[in-house]
C-alpha atoms as a PDB file:
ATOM      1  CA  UNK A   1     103.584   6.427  -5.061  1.00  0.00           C
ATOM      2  CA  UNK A   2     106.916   4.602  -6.444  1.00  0.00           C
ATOM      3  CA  UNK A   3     107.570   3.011  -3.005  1.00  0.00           C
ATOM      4  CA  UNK A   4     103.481   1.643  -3.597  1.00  0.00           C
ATOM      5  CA  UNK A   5     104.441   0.131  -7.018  1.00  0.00           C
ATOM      6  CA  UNK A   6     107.810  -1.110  -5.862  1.00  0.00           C
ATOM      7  CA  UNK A   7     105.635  -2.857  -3.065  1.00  0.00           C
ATOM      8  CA  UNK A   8     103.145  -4.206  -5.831  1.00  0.00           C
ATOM      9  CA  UNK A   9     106.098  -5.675  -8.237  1.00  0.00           C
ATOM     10  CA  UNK A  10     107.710  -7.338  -4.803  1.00  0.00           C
ATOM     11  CA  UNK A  11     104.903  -8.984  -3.915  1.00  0.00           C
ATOM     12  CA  UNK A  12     104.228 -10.035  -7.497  1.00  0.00           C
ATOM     13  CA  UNK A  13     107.796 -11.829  -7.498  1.00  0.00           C
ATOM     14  CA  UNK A  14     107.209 -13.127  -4.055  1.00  0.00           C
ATOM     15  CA  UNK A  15     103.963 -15.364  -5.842  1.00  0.00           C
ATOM     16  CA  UNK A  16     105.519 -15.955  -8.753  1.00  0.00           C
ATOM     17  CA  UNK A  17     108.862 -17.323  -6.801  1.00  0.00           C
ATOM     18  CA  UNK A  18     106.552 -19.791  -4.594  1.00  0.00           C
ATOM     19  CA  UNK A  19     104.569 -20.827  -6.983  1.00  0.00           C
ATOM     20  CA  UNK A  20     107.294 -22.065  -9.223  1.00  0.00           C
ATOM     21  CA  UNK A  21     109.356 -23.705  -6.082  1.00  0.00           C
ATOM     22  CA  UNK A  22     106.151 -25.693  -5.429  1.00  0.00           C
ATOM     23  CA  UNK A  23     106.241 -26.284  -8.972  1.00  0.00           C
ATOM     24  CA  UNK A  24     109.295 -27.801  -9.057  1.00  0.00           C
ATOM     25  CA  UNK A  25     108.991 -29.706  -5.669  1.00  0.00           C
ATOM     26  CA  UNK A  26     105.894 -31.260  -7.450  1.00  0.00           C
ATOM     27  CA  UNK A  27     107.736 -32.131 -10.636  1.00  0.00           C
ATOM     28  CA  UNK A  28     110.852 -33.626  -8.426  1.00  0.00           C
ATOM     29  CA  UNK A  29     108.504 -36.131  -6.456  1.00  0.00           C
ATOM     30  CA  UNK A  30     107.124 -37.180  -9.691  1.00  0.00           C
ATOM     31  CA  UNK A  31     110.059 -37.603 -11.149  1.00  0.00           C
ATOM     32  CA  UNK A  32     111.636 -39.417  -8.086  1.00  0.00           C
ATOM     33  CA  UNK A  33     108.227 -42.030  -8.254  1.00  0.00           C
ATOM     34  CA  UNK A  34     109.057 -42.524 -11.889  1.00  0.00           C
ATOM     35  CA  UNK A  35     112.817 -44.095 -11.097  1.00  0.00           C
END
């Protein structure tokens, strides 16, 4: 049961992590097109 919710909050992170280094990746070519 706590190894199932440790599970649940990992893969929670693991979204959360790539969806902000695509985030940022987008943000960076943007910025790089603007200069």
């Amino acid at each position: 049961m706590c190894f199932q919710w440790v599970f649940t909050v990992y893969n929670m992170l693991l979204e959360i992590g790539f969806f902000a280094f695509r985030l940022i990746i987008l943000v960076k070519d943007k910025m790089k097109f603007h200069l």
